[in-house]
PDB file of N, CA and C in Angstrom:
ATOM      1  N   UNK A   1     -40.537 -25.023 -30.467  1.00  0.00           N
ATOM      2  CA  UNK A   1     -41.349 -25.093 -29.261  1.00  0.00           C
ATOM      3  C   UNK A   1     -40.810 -24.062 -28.265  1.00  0.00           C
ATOM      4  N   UNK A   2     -41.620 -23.085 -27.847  1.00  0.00           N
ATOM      5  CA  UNK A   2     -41.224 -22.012 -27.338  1.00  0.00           C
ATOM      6  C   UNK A   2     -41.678 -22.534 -25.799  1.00  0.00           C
ATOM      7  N   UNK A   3     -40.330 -23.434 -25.093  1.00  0.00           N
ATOM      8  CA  UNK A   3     -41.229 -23.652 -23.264  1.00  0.00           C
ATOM      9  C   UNK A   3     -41.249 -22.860 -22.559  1.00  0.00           C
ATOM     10  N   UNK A   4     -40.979 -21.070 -22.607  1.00  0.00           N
ATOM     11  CA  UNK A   4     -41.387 -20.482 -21.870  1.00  0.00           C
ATOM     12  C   UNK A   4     -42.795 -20.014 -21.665  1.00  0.00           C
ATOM     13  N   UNK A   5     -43.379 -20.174 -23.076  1.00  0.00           N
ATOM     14  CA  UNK A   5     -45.090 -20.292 -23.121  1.00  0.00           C
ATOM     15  C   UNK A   5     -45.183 -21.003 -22.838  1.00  0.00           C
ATOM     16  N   UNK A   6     -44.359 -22.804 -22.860  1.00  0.00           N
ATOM     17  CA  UNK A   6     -45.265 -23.259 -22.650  1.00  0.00           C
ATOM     18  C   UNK A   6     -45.327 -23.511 -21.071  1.00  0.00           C
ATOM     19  N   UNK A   7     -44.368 -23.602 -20.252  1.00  0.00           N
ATOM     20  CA  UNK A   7     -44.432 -23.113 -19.001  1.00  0.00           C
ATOM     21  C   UNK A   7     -45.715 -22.228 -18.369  1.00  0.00           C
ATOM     22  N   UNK A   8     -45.865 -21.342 -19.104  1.00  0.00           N
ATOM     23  CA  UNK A   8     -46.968 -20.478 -18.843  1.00  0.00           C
ATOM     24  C   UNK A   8     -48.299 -21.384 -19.145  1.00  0.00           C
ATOM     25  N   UNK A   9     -48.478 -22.024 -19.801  1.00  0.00           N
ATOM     26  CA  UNK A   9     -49.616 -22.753 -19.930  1.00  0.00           C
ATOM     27  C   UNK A   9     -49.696 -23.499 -19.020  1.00  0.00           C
ATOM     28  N   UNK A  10     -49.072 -24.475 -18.360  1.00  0.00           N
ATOM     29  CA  UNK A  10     -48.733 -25.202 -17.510  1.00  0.00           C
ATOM     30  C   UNK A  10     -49.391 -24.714 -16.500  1.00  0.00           C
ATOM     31  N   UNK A  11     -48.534 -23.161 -15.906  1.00  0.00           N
ATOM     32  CA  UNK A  11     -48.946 -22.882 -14.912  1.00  0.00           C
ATOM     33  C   UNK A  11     -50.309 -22.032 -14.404  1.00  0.00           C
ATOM     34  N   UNK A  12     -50.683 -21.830 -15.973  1.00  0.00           N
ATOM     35  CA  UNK A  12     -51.988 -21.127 -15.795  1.00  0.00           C
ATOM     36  C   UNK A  12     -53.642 -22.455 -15.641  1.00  0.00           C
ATOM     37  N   UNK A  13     -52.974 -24.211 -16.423  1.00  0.00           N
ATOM     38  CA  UNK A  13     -53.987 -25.081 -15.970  1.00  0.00           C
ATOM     39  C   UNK A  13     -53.579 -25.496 -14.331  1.00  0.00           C
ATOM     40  N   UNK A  14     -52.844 -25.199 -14.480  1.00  0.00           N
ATOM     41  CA  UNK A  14     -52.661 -25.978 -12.382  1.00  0.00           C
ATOM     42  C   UNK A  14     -53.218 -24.505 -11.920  1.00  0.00           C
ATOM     43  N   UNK A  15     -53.131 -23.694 -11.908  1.00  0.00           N
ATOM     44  CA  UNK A  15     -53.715 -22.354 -11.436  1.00  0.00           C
ATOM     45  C   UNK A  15     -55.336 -22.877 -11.325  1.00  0.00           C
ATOM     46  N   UNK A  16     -56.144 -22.969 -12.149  1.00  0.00           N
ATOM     47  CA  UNK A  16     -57.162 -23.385 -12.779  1.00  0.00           C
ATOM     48  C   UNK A  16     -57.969 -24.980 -12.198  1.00  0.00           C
ATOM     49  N   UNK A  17     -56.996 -25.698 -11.478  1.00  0.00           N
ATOM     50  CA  UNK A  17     -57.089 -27.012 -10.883  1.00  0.00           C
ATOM     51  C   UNK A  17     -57.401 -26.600  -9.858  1.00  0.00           C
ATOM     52  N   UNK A  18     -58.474 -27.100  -9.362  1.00  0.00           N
ATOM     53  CA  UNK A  18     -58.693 -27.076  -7.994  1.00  0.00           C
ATOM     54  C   UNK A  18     -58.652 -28.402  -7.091  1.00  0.00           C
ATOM     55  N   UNK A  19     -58.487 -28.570  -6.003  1.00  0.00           N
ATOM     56  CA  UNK A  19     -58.125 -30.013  -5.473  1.00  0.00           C
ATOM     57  C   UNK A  19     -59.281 -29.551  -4.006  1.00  0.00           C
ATOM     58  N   UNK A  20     -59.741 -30.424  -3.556  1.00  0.00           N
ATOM     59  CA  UNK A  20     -60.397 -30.466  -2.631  1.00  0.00           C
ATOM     60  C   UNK A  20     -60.239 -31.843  -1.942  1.00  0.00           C
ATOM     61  N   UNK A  21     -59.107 -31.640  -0.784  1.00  0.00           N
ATOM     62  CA  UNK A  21     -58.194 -32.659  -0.268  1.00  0.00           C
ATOM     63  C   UNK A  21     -59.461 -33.313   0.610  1.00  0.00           C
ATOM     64  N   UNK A  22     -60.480 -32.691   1.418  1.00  0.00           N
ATOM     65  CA  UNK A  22     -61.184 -33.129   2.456  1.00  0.00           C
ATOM     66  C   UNK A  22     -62.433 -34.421   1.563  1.00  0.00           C
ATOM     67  N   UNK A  23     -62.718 -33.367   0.271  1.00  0.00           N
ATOM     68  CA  UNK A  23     -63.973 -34.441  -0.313  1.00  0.00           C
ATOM     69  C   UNK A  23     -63.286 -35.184  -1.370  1.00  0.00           C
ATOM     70  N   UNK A  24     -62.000 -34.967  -1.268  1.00  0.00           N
ATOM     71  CA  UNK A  24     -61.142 -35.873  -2.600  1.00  0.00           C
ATOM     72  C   UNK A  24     -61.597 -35.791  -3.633  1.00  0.00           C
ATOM     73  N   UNK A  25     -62.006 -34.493  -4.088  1.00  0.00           N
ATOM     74  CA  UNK A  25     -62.345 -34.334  -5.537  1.00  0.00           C
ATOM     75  C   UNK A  25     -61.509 -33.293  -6.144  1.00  0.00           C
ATOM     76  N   UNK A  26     -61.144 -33.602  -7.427  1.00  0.00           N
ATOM     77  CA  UNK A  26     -59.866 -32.376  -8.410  1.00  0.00           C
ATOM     78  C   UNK A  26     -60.818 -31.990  -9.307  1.00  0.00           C
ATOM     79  N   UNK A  27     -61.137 -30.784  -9.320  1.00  0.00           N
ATOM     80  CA  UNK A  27     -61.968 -29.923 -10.431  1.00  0.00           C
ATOM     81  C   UNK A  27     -60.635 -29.410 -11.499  1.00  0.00           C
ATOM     82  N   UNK A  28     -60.882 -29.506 -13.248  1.00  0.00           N
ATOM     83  CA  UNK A  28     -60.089 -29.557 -13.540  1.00  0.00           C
ATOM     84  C   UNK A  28     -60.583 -29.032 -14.614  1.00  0.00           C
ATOM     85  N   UNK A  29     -59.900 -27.732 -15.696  1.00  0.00           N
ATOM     86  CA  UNK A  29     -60.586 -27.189 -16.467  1.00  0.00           C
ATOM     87  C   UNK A  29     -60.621 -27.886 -17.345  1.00  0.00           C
ATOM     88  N   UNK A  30     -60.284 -28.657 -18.115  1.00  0.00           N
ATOM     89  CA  UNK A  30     -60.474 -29.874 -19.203  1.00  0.00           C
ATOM     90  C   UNK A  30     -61.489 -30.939 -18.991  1.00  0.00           C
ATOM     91  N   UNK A  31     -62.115 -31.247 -17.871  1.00  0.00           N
ATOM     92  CA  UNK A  31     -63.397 -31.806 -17.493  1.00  0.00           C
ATOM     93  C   UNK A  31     -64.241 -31.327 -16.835  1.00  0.00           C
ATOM     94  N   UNK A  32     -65.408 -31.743 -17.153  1.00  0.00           N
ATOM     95  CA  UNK A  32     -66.653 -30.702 -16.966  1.00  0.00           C
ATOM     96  C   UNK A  32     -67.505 -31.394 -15.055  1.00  0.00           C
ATOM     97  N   UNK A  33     -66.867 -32.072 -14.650  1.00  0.00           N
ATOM     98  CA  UNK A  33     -67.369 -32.805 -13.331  1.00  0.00           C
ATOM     99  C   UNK A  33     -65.970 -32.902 -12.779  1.00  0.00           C
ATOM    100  N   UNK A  34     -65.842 -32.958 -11.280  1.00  0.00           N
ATOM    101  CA  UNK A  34     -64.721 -33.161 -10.316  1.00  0.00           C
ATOM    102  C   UNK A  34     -64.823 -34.596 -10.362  1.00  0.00           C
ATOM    103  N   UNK A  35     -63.304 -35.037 -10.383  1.00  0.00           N
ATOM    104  CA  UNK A  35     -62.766 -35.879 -10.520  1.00  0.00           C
ATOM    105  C   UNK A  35     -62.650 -36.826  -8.766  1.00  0.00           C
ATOM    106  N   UNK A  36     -62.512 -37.817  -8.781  1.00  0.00           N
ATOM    107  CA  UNK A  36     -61.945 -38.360  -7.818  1.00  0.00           C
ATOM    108  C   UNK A  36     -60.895 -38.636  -7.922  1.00  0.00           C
ATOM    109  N   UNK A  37     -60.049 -38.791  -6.345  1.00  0.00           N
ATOM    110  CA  UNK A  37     -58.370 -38.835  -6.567  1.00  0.00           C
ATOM    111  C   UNK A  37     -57.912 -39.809  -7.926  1.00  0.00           C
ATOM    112  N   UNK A  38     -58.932 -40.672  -8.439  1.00  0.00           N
ATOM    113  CA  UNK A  38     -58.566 -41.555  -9.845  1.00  0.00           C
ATOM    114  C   UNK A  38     -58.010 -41.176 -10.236  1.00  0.00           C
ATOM    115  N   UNK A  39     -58.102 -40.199 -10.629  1.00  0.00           N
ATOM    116  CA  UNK A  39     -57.512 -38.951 -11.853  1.00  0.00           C
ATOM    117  C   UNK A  39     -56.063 -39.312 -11.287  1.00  0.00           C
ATOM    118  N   UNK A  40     -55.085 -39.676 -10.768  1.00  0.00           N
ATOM    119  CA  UNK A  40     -54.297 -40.039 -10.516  1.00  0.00           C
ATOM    120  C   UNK A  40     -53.969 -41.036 -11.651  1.00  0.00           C
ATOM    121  N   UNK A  41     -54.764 -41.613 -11.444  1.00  0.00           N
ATOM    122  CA  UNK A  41     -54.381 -43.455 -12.678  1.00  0.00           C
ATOM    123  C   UNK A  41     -54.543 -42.573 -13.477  1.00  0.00           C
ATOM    124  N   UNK A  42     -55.140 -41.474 -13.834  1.00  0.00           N
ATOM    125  CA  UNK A  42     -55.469 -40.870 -15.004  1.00  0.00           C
ATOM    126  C   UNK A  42     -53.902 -40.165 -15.272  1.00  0.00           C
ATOM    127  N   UNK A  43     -53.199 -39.228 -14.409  1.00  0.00           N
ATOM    128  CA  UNK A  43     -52.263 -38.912 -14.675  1.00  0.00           C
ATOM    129  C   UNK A  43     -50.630 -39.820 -14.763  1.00  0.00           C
ATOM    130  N   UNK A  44     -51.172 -41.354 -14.434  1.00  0.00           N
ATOM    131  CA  UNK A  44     -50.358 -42.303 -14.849  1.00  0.00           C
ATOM    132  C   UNK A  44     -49.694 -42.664 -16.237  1.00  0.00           C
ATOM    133  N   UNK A  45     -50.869 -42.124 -17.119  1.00  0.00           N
ATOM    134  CA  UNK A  45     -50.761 -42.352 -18.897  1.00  0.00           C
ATOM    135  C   UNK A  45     -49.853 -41.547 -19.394  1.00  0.00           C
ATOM    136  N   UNK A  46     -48.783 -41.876 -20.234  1.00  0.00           N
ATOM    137  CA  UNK A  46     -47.777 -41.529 -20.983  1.00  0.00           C
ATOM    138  C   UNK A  46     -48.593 -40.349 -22.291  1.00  0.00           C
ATOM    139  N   UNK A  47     -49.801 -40.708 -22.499  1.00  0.00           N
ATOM    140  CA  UNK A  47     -49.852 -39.848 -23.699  1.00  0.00           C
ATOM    141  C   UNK A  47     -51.134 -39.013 -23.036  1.00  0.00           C
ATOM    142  N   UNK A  48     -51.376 -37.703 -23.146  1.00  0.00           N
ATOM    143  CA  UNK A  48     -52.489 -37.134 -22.641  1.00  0.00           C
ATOM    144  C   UNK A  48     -53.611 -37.296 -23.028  1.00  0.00           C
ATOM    145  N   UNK A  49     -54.980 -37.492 -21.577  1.00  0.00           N
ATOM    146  CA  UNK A  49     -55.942 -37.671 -22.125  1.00  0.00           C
ATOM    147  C   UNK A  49     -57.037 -36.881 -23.340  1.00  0.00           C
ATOM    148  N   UNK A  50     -57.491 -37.447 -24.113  1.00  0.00           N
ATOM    149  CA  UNK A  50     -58.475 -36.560 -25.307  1.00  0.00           C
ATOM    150  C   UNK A  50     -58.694 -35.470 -24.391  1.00  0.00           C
ATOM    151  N   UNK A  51     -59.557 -35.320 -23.499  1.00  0.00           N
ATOM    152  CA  UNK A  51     -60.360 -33.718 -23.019  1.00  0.00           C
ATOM    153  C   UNK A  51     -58.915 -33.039 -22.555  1.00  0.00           C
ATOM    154  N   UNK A  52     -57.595 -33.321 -22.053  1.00  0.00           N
ATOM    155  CA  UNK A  52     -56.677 -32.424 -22.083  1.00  0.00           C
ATOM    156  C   UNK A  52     -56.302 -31.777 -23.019  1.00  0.00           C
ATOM    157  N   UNK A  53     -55.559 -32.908 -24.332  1.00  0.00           N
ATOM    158  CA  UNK A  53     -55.512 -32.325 -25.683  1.00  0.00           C
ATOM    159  C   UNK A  53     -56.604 -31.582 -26.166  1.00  0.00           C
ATOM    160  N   UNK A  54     -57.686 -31.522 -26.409  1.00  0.00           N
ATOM    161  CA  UNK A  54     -58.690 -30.916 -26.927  1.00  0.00           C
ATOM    162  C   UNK A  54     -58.266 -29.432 -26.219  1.00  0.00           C
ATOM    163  N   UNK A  55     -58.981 -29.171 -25.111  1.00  0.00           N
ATOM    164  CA  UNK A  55     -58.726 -28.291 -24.259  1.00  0.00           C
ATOM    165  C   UNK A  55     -57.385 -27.149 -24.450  1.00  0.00           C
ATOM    166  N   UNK A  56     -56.084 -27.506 -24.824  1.00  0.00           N
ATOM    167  CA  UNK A  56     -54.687 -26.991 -25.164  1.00  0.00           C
ATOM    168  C   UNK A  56     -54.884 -26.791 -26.746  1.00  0.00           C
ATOM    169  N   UNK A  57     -55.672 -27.864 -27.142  1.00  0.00           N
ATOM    170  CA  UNK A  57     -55.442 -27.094 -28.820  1.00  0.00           C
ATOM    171  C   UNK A  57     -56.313 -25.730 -28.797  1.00  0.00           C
ATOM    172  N   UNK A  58     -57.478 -26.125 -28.346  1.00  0.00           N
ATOM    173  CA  UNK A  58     -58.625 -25.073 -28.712  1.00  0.00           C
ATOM    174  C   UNK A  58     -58.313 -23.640 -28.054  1.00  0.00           C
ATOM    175  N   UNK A  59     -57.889 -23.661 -26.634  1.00  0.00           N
ATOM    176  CA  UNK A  59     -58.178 -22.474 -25.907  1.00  0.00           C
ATOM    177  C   UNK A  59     -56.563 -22.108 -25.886  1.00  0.00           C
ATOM    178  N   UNK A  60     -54.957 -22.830 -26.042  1.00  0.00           N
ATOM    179  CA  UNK A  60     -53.951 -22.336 -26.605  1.00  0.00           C
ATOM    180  C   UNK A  60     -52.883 -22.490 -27.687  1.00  0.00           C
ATOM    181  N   UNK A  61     -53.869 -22.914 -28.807  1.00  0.00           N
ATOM    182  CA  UNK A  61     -53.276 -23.691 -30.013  1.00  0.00           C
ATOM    183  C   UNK A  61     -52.474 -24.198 -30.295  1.00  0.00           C
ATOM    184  N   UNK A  62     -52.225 -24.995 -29.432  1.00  0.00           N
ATOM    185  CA  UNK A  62     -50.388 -26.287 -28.987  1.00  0.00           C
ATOM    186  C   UNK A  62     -50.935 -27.185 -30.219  1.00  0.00           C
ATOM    187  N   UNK A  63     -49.652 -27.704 -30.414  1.00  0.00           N
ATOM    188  CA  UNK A  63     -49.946 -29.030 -31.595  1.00  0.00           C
ATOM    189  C   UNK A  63     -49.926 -30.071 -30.525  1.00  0.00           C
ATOM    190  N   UNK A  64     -49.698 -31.159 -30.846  1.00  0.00           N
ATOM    191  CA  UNK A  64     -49.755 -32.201 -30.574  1.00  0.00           C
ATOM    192  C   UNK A  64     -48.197 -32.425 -29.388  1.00  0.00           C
ATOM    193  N   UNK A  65     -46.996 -32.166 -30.092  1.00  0.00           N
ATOM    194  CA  UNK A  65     -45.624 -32.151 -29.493  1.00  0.00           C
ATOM    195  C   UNK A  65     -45.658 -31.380 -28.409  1.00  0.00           C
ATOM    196  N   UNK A  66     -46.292 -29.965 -27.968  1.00  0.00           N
ATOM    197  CA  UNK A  66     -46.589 -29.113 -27.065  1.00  0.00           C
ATOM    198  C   UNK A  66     -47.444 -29.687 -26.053  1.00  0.00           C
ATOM    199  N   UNK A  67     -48.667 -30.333 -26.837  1.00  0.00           N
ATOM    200  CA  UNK A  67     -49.252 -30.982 -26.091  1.00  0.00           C
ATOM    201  C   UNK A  67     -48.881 -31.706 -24.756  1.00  0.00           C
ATOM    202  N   UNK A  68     -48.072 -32.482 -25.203  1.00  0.00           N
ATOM    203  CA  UNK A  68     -47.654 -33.660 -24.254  1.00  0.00           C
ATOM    204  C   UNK A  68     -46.399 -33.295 -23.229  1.00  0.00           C
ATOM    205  N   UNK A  69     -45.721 -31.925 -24.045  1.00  0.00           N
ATOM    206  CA  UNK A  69     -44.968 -31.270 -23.102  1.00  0.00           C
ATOM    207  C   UNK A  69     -45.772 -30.972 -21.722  1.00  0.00           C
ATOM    208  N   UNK A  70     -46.219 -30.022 -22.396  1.00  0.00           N
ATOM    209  CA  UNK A  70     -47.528 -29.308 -21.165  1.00  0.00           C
ATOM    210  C   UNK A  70     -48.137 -30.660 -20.334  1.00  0.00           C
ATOM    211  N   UNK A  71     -48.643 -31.581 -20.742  1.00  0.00           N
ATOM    212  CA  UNK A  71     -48.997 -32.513 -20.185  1.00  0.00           C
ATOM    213  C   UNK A  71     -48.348 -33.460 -19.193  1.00  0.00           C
ATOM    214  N   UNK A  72     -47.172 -33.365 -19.737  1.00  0.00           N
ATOM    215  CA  UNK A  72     -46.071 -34.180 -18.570  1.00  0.00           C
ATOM    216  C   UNK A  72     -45.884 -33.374 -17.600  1.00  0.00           C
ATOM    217  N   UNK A  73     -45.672 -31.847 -17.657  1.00  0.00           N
ATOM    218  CA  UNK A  73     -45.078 -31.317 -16.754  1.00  0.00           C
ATOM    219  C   UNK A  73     -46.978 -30.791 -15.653  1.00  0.00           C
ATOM    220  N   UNK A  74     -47.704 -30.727 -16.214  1.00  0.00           N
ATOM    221  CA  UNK A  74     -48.860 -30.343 -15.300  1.00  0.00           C
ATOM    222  C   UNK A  74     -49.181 -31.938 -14.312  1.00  0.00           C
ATOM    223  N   UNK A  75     -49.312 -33.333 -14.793  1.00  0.00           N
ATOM    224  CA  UNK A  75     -49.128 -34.154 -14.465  1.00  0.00           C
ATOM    225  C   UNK A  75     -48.188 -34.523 -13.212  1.00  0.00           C
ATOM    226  N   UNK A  76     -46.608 -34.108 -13.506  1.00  0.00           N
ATOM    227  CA  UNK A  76     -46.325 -34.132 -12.217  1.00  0.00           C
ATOM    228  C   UNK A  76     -46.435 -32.969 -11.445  1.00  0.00           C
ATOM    229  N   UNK A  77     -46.830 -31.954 -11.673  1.00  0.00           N
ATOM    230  CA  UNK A  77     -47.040 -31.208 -10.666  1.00  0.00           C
ATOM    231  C   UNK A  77     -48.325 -31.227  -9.749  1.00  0.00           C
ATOM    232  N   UNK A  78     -49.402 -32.260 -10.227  1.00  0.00           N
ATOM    233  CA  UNK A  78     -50.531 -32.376 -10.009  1.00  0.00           C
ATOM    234  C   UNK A  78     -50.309 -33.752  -8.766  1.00  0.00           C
ATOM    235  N   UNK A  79     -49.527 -34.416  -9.099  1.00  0.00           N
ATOM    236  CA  UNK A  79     -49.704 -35.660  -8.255  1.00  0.00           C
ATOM    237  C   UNK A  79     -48.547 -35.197  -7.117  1.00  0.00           C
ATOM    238  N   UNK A  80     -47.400 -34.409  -7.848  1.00  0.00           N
ATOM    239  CA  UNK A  80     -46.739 -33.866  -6.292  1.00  0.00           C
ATOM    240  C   UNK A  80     -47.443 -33.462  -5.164  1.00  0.00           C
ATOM    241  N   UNK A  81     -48.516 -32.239  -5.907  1.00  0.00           N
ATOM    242  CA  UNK A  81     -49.123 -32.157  -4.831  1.00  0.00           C
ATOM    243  C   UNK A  81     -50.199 -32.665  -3.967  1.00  0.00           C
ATOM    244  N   UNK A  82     -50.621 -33.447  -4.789  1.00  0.00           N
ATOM    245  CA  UNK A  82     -51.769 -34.967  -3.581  1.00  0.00           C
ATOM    246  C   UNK A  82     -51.014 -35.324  -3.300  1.00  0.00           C
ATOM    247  N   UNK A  83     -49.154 -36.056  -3.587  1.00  0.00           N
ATOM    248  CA  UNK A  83     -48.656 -37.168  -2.578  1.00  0.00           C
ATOM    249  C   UNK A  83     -48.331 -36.110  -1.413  1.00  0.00           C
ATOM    250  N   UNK A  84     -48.334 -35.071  -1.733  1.00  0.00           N
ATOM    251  CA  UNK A  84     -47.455 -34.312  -0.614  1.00  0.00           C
ATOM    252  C   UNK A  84     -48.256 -33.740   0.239  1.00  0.00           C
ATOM    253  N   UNK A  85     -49.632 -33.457  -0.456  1.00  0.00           N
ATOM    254  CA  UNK A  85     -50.737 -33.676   0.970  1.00  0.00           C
ATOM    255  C   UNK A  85     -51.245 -34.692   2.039  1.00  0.00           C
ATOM    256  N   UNK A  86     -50.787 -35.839   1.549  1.00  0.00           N
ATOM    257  CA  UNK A  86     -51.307 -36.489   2.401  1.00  0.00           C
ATOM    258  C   UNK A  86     -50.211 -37.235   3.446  1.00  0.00           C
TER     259      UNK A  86
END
């Protein structure tokens, strides 16, 4: 597992995240509609959701183990920054 790619993946889906603090919606390239702050409970889950995995296999051919790397670490960087907006 090479984490300096996968770092780069990481930082190219939070790049790609958009948050819209005023209408509380997270546009997120793995789902096709903005999310409400939910997506929080969503980033609560230990194993990543299907449209994340899907999304990392197809567009940067992670297995499964990469997967969840990338996934933990976009996860907290995603909720750092809603707790730390508000």
């Amino acid at each position: 597992m090479d984490k300096k790619f996968l770092n780069k993946v990481v930082d190219q889906i939070v790049s790609e995240t958009r948050m819209d603090f005023k209408q509380k919606d997270i546009h997120v390239p793995f789902f096709f509609t903005a999310i409400r702050y939910m997506l929080t409970s969503c980033l609560d889950h230990i194993d990543p959701p299907r449209a994340f995995s899907k999304h990392c296999e197809e567009v940067y051919g992670l297995n499964y183990d990469e997967v969840k790397y990338v996934w933990y670490e976009y996860r907290f960087i995603v909720t750092h920054k809603i707790i730390n907006y508000g």
